[in-house]
PDB file of N, CA and C in Angstrom:
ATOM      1  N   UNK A   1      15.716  -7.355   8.665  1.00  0.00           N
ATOM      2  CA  UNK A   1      15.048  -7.140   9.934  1.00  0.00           C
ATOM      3  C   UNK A   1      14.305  -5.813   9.872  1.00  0.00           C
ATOM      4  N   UNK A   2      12.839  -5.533  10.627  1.00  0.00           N
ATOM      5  CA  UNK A   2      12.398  -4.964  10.619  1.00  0.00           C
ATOM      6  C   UNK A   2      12.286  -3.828  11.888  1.00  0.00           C
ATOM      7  N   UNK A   3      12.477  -2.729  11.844  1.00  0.00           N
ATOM      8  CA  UNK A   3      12.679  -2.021  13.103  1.00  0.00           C
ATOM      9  C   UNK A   3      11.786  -1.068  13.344  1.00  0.00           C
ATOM     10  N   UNK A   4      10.341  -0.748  13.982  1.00  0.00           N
ATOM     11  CA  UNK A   4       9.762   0.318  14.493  1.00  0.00           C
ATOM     12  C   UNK A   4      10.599   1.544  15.078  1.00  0.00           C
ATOM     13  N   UNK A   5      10.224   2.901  14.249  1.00  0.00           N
ATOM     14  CA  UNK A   5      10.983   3.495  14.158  1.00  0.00           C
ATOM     15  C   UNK A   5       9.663   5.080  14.569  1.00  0.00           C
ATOM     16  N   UNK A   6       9.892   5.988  15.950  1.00  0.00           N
ATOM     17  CA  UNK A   6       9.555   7.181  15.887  1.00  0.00           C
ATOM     18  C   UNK A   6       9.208   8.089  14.494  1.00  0.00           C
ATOM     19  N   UNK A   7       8.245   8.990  14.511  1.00  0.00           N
ATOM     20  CA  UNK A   7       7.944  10.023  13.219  1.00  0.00           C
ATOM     21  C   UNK A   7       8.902  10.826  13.030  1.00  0.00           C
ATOM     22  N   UNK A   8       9.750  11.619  13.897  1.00  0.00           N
ATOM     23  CA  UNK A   8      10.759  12.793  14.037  1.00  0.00           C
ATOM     24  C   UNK A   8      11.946  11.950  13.000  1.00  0.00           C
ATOM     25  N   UNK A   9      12.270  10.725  13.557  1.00  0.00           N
ATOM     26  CA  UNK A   9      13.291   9.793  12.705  1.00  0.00           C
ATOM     27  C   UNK A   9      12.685   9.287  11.777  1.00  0.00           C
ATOM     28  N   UNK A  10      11.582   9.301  11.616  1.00  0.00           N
ATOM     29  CA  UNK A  10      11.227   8.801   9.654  1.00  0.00           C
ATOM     30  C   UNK A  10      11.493   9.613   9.159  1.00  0.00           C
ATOM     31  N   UNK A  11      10.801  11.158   9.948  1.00  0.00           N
ATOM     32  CA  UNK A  11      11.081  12.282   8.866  1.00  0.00           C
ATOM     33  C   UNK A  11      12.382  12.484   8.803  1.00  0.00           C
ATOM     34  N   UNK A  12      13.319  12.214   9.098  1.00  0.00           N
ATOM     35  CA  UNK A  12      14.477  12.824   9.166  1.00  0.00           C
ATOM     36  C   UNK A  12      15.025  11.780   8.036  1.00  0.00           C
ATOM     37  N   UNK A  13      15.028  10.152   8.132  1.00  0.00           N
ATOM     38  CA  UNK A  13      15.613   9.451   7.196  1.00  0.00           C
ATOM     39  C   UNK A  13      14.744   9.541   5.932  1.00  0.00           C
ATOM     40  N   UNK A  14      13.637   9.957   5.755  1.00  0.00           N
ATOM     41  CA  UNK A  14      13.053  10.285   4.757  1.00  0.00           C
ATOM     42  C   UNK A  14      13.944  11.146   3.885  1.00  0.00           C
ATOM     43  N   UNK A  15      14.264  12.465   4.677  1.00  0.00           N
ATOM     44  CA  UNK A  15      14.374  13.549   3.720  1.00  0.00           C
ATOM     45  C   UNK A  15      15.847  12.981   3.507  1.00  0.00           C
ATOM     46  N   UNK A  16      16.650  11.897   3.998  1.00  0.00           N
ATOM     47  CA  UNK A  16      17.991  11.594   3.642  1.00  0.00           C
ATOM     48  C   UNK A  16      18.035  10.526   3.012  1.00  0.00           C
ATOM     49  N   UNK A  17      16.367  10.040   1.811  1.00  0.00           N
ATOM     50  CA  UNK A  17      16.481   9.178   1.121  1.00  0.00           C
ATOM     51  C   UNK A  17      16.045   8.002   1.118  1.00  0.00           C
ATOM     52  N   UNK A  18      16.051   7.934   2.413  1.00  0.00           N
ATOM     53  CA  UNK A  18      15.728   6.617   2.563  1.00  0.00           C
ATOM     54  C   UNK A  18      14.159   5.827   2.613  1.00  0.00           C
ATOM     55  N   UNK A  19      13.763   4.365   2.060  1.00  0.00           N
ATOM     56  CA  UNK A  19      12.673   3.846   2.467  1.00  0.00           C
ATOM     57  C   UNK A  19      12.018   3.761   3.547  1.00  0.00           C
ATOM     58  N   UNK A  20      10.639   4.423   3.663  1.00  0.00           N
ATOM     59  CA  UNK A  20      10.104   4.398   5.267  1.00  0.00           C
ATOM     60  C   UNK A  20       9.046   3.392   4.551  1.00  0.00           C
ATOM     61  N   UNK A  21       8.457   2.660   5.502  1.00  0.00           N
ATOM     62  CA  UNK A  21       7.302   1.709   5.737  1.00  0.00           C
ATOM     63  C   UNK A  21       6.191   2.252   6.582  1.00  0.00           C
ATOM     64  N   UNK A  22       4.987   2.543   6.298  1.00  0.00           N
ATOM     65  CA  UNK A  22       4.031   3.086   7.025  1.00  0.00           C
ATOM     66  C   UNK A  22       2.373   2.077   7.408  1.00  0.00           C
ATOM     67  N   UNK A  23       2.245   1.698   8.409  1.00  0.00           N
ATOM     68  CA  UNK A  23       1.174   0.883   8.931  1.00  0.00           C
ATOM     69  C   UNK A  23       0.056   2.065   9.691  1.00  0.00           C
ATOM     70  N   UNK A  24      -0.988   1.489   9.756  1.00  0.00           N
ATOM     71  CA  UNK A  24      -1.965   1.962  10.918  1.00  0.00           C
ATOM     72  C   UNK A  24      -1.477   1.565  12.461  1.00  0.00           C
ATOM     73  N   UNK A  25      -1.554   2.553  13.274  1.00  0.00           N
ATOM     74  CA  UNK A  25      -0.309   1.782  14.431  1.00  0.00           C
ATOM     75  C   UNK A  25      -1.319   0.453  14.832  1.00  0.00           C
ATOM     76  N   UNK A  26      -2.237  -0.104  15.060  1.00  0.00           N
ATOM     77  CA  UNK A  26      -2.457  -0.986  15.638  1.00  0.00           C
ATOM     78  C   UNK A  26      -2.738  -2.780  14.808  1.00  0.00           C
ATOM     79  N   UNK A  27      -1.961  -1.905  13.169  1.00  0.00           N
ATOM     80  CA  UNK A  27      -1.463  -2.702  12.613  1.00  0.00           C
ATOM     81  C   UNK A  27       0.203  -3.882  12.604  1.00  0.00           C
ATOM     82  N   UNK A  28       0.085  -5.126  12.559  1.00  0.00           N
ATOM     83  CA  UNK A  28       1.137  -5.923  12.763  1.00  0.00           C
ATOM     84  C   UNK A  28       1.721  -5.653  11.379  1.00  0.00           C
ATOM     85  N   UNK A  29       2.801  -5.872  11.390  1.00  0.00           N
ATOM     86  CA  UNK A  29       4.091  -5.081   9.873  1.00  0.00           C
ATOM     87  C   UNK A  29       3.712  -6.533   9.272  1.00  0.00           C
ATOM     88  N   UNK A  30       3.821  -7.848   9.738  1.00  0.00           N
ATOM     89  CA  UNK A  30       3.677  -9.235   8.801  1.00  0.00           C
ATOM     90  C   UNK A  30       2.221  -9.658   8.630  1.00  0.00           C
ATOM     91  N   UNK A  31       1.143  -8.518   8.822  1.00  0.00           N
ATOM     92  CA  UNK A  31      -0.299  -8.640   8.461  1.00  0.00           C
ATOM     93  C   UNK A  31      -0.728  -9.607   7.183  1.00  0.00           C
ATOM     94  N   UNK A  32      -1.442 -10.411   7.155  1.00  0.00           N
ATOM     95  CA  UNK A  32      -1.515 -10.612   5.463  1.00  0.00           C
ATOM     96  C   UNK A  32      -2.645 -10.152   4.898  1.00  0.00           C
ATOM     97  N   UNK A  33      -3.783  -8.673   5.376  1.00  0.00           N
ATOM     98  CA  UNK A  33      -4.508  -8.603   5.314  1.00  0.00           C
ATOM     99  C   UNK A  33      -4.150  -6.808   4.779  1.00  0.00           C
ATOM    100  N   UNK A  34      -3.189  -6.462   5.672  1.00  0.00           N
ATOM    101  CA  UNK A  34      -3.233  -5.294   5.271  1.00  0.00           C
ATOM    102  C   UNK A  34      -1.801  -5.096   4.485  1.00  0.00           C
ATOM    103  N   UNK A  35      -1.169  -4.820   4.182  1.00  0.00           N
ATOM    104  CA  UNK A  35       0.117  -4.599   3.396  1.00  0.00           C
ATOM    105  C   UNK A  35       1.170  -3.022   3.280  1.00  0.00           C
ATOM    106  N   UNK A  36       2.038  -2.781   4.300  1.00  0.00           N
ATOM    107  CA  UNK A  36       2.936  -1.933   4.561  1.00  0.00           C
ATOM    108  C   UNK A  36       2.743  -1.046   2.926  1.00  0.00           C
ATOM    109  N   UNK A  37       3.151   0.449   3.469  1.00  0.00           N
ATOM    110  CA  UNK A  37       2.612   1.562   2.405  1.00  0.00           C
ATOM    111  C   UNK A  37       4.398   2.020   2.300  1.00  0.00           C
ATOM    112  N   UNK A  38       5.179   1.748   1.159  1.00  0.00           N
ATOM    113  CA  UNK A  38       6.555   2.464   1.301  1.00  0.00           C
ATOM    114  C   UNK A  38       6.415   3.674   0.887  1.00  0.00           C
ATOM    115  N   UNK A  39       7.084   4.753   1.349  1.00  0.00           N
ATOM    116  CA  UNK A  39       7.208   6.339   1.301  1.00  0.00           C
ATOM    117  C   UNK A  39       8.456   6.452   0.888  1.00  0.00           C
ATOM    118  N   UNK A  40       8.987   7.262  -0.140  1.00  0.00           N
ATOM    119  CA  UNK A  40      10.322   7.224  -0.156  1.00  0.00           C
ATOM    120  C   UNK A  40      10.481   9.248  -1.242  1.00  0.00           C
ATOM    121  N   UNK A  41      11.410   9.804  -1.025  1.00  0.00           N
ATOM    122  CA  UNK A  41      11.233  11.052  -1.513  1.00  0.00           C
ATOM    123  C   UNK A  41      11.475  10.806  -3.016  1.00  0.00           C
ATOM    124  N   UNK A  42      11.127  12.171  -3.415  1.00  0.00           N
ATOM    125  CA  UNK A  42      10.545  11.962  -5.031  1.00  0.00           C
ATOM    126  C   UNK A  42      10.987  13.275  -5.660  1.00  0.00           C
ATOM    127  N   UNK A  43      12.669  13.536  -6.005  1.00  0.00           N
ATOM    128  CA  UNK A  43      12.632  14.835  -6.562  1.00  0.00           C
ATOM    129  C   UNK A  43      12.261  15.481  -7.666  1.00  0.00           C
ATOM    130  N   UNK A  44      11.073  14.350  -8.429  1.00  0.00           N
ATOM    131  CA  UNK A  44      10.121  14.572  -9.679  1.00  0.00           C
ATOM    132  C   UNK A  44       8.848  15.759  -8.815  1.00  0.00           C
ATOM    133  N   UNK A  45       8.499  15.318  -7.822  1.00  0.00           N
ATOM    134  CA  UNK A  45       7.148  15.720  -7.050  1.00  0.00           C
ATOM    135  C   UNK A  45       7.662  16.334  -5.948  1.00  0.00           C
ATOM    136  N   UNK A  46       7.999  17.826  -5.722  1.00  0.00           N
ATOM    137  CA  UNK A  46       8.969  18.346  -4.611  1.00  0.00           C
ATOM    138  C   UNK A  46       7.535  18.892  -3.677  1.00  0.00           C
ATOM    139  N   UNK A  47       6.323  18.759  -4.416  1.00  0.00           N
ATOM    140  CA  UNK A  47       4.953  18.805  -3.665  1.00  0.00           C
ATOM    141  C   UNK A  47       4.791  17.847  -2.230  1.00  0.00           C
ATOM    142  N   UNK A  48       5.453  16.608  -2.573  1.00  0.00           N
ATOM    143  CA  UNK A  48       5.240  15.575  -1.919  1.00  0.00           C
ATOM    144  C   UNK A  48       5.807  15.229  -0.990  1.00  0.00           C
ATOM    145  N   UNK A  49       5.695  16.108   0.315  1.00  0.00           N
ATOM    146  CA  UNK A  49       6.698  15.882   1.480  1.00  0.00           C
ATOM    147  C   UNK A  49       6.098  15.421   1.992  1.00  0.00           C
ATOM    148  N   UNK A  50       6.977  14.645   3.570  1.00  0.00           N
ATOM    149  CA  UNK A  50       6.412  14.028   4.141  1.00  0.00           C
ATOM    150  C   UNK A  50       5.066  14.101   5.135  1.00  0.00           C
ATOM    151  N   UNK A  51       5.022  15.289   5.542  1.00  0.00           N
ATOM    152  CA  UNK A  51       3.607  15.485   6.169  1.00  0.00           C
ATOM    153  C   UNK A  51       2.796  15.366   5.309  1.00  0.00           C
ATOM    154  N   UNK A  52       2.704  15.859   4.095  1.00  0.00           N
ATOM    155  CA  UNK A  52       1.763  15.881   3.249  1.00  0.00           C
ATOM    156  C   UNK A  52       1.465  14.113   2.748  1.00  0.00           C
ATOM    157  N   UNK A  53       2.153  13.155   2.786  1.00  0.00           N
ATOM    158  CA  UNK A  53       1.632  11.998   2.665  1.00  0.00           C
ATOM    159  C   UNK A  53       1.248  11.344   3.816  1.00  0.00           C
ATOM    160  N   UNK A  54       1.708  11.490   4.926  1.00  0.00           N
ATOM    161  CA  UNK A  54       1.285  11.066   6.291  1.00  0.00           C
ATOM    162  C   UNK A  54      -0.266  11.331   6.369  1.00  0.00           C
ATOM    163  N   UNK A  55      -0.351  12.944   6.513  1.00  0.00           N
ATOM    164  CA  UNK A  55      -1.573  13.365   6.210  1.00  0.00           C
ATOM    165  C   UNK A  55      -2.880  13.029   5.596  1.00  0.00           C
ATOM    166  N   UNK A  56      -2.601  12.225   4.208  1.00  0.00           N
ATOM    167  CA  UNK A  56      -3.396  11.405   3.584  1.00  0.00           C
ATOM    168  C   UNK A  56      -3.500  10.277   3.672  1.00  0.00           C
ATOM    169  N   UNK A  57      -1.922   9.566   4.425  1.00  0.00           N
ATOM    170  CA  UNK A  57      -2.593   8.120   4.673  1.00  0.00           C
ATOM    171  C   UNK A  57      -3.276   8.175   5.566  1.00  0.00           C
ATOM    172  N   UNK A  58      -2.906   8.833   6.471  1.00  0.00           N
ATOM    173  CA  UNK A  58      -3.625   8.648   7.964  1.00  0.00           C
ATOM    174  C   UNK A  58      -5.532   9.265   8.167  1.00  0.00           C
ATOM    175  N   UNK A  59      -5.645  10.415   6.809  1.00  0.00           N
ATOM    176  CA  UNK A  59      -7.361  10.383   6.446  1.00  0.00           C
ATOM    177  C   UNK A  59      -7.686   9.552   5.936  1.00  0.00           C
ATOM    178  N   UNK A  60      -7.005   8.487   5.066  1.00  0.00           N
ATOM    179  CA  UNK A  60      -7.964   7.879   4.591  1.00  0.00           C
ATOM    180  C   UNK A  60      -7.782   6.061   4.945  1.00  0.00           C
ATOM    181  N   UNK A  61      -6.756   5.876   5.630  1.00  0.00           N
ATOM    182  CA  UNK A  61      -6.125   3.984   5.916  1.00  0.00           C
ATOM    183  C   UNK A  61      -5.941   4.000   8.004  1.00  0.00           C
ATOM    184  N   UNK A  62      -6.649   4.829   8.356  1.00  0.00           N
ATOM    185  CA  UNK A  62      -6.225   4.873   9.746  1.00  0.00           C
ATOM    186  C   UNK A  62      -8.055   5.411  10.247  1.00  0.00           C
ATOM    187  N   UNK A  63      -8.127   4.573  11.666  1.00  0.00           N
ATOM    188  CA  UNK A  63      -9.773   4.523  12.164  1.00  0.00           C
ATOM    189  C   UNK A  63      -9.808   3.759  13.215  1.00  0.00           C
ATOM    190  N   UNK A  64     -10.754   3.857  14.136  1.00  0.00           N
ATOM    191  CA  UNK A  64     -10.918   3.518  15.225  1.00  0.00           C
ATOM    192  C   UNK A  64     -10.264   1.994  15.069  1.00  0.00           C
ATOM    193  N   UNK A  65     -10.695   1.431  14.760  1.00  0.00           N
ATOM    194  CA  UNK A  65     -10.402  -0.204  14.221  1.00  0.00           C
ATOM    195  C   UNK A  65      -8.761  -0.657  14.447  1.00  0.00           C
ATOM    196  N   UNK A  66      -8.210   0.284  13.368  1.00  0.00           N
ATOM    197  CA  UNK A  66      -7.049   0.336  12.997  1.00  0.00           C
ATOM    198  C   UNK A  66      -6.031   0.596  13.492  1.00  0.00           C
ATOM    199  N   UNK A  67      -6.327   1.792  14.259  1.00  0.00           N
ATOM    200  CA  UNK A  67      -5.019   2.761  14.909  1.00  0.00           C
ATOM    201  C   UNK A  67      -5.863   4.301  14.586  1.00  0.00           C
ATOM    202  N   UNK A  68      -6.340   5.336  15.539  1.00  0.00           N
ATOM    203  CA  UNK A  68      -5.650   6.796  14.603  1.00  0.00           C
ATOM    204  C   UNK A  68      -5.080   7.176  14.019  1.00  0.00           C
ATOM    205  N   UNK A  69      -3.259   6.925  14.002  1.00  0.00           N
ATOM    206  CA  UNK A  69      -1.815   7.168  13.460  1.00  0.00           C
ATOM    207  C   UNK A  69      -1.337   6.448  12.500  1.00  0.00           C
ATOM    208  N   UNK A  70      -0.622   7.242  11.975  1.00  0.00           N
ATOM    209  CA  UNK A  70       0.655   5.779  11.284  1.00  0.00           C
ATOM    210  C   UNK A  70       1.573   5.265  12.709  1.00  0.00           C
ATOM    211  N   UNK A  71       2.432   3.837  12.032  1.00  0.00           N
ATOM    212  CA  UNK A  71       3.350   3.220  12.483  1.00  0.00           C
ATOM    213  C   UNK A  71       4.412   3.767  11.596  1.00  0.00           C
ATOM    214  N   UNK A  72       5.546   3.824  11.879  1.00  0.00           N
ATOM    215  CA  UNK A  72       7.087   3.971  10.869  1.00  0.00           C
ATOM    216  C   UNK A  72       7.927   2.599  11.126  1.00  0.00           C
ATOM    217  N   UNK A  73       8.377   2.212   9.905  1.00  0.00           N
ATOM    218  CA  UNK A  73       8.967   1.082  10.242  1.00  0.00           C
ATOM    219  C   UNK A  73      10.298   1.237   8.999  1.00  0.00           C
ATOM    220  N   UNK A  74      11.602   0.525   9.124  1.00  0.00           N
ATOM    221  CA  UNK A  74      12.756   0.836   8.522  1.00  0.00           C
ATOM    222  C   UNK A  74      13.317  -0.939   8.531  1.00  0.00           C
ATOM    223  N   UNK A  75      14.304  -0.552   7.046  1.00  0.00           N
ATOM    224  CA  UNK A  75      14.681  -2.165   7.011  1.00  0.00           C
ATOM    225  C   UNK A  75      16.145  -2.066   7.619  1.00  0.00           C
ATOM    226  N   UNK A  76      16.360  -2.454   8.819  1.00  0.00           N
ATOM    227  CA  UNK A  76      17.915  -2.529   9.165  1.00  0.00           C
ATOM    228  C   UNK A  76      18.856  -4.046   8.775  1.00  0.00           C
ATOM    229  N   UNK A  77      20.001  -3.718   8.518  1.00  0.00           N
ATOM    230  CA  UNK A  77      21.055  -4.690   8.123  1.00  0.00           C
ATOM    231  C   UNK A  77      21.407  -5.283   9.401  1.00  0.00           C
ATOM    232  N   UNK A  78      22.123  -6.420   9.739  1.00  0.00           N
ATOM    233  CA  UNK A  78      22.444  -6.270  10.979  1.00  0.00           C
ATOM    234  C   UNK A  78      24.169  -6.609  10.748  1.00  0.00           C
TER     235      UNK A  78
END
């Protein structure tokens, strides 16, 4: 199951490892056009935090069209 999830709580399960899913917000997560971006931390690349990839998806995969923002999305168990 898929759960839309606030930025404050991506960043937070980010830095505790976990897979985040990132859309254009006015993107649908089961799109078949556009395809969910996974973020996940990288202690090879300690460059690569999370603002700093938000930052770039959102210059270059986010536009009037689309959304301004990212979406955050998380895989929950139930």
């Amino acid at each position: 199951m898929i759960k839309r999830i606030y930025k404050p709580e991506a960043r937070k399960r980010f830095l505790q490892g976990e897979q985040i899913f990132v859309l254009p917000c006015k993107v649908r997560f089961d799109n078949m056009w556009i395809q969910p971006y996974m973020i996940y931390m990288d202690e090879q690349n300690p460059e690569a935090t999370f603002d700093r990839i938000i930052r770039y998806y959102e210059a270059y995969n986010c536009n009037a069209e689309l959304g301004y923002y990212a979406a955050y999305y998380v895989k929950e168990d139930k």
